[in-house]
C-alpha atoms as a PDB file:
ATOM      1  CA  UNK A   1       0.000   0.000   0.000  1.00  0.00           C
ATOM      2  CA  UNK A   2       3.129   1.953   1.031  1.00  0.00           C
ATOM      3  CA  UNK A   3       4.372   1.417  -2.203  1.00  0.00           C
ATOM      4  CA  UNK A   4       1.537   2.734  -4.396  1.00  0.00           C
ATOM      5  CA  UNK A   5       1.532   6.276  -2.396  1.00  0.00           C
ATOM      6  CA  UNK A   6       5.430   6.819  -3.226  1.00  0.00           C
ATOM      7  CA  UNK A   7       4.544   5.702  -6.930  1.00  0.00           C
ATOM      8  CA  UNK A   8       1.428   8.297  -6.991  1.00  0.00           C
ATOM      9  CA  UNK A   9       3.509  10.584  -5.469  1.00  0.00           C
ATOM     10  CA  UNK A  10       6.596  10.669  -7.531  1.00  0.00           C
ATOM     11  CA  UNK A  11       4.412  10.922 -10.674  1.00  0.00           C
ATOM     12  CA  UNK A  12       3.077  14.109  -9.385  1.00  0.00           C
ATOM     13  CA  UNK A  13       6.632  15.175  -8.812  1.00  0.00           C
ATOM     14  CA  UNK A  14       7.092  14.321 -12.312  1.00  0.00           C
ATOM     15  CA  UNK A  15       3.912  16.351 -13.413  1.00  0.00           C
ATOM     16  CA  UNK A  16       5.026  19.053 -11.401  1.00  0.00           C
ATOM     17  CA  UNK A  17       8.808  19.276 -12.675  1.00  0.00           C
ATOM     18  CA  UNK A  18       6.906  19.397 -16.264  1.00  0.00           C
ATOM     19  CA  UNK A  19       4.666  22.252 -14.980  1.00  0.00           C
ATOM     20  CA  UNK A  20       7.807  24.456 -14.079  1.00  0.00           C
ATOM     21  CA  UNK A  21       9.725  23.964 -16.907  1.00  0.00           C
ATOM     22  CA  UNK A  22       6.154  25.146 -18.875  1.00  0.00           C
ATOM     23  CA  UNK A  23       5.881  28.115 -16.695  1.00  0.00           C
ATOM     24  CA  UNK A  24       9.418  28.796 -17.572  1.00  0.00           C
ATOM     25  CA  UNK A  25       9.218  28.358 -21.310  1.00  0.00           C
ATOM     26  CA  UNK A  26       5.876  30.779 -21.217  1.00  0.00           C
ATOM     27  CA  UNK A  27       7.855  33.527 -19.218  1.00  0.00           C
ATOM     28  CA  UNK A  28      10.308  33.261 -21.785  1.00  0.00           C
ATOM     29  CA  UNK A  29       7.997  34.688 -24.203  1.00  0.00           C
ATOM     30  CA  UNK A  30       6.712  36.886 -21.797  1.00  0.00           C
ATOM     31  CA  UNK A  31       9.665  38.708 -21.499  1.00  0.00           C
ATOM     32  CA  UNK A  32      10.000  38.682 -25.674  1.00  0.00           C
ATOM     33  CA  UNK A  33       6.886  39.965 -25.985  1.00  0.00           C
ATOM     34  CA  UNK A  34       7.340  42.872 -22.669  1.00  0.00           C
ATOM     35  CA  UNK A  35      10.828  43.398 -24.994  1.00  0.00           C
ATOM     36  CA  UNK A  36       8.460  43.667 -28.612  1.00  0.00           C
ATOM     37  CA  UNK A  37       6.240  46.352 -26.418  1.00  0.00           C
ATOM     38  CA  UNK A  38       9.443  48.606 -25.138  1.00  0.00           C
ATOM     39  CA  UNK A  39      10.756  48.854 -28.411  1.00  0.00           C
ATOM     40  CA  UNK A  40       7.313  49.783 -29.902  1.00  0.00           C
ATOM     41  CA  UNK A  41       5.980  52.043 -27.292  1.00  0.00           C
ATOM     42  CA  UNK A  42       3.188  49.374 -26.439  1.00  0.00           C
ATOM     43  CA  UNK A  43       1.624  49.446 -22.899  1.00  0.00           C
ATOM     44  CA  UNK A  44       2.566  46.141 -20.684  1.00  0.00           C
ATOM     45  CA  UNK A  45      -1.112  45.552 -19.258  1.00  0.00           C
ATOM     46  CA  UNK A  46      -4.056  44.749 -21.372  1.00  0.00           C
ATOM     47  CA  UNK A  47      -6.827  43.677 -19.850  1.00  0.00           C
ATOM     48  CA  UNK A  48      -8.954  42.642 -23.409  1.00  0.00           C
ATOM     49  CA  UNK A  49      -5.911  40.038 -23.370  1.00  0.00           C
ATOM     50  CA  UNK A  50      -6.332  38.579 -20.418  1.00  0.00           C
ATOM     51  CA  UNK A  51      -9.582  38.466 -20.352  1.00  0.00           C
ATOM     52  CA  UNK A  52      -9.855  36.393 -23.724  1.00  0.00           C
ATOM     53  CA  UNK A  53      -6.938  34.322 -22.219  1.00  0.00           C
ATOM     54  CA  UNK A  54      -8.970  33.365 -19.308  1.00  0.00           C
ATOM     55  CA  UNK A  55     -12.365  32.693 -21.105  1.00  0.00           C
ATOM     56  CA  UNK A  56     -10.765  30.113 -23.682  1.00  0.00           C
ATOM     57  CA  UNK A  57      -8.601  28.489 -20.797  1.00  0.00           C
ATOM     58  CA  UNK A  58     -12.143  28.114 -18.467  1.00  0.00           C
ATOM     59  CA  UNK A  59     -13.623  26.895 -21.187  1.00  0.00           C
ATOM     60  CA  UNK A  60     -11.550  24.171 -21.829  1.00  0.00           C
ATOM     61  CA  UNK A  61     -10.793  23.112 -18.521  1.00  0.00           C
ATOM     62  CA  UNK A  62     -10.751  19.128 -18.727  1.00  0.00           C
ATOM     63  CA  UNK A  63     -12.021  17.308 -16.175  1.00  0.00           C
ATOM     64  CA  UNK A  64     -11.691  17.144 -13.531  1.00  0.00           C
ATOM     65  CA  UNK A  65     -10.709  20.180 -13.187  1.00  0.00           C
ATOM     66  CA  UNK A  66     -13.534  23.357 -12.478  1.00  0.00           C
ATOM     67  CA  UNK A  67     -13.460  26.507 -14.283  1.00  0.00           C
ATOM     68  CA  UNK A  68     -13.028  28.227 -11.470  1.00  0.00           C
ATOM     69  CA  UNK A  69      -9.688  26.175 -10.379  1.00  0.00           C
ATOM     70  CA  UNK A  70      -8.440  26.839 -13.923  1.00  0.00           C
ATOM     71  CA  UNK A  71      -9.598  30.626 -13.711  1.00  0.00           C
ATOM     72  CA  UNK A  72      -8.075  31.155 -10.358  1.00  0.00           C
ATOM     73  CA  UNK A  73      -4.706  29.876 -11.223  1.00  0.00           C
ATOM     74  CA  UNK A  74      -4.932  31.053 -14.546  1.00  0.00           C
ATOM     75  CA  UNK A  75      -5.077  34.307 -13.378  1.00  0.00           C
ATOM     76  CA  UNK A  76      -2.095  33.866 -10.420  1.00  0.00           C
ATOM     77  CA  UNK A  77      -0.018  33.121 -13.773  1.00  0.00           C
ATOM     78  CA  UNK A  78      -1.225  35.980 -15.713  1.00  0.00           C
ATOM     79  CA  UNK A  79      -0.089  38.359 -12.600  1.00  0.00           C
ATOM     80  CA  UNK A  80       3.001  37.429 -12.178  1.00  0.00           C
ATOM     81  CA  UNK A  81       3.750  36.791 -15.897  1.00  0.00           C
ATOM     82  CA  UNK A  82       2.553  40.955 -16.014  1.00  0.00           C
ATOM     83  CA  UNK A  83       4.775  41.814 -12.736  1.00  0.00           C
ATOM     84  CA  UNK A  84       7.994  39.926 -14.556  1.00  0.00           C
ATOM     85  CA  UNK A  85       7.345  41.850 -17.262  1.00  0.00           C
ATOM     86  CA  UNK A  86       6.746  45.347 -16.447  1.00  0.00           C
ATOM     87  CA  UNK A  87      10.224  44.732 -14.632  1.00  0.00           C
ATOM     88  CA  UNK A  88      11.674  43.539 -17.324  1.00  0.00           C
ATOM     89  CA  UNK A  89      10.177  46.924 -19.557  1.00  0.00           C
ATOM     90  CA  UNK A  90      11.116  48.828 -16.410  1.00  0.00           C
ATOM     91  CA  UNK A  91      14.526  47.946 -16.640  1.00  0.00           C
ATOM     92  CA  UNK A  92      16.085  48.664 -20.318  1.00  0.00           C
END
């Protein structure tokens, strides 16, 4: 029994390693894009954007997962995605 929580378990740390590197490969092109805006004089925060981000993410959310799960973090990406890149406009 012992055996099939470390298995479960270690396949979530797997899932979760995968998750980070995601997160890191989207901030990536975060930053290109905050870089794309600087050079053009375009303003970091647009709130049409996110807004059409987080309508197509809720309304795929797979089960089992609730829109509101995939709204709230969603949106915990989104703001910190913004704050990384305001800082990065902020700062060339």
């Amino acid at each position: 029994m012992q055996d099939r929580l470390e298995e479960l378990r270690r396949e979530i740390d797997r899932l979760d390693d995968e998750i980070l590197r995601l997160i890191a490969q989207r901030l990536e092109r975060v930053l290109a894009v905050g870089d794309y805006k600087r050079e053009h004089a375009v303003a970091v925060y647009d709130p049409e954007r996110e807004r059409r981000i987080l309508e197509r993410l809720v309304a795929q959310a797979p089960a089992p997962l609730e829109p509101d799960i995939v709204r709230r973090v969603f949106e915990r990406v989104i703001d910190e995605s913004r704050r990384a890149e305001q800082a990065r406009v902020r700062a060339r």
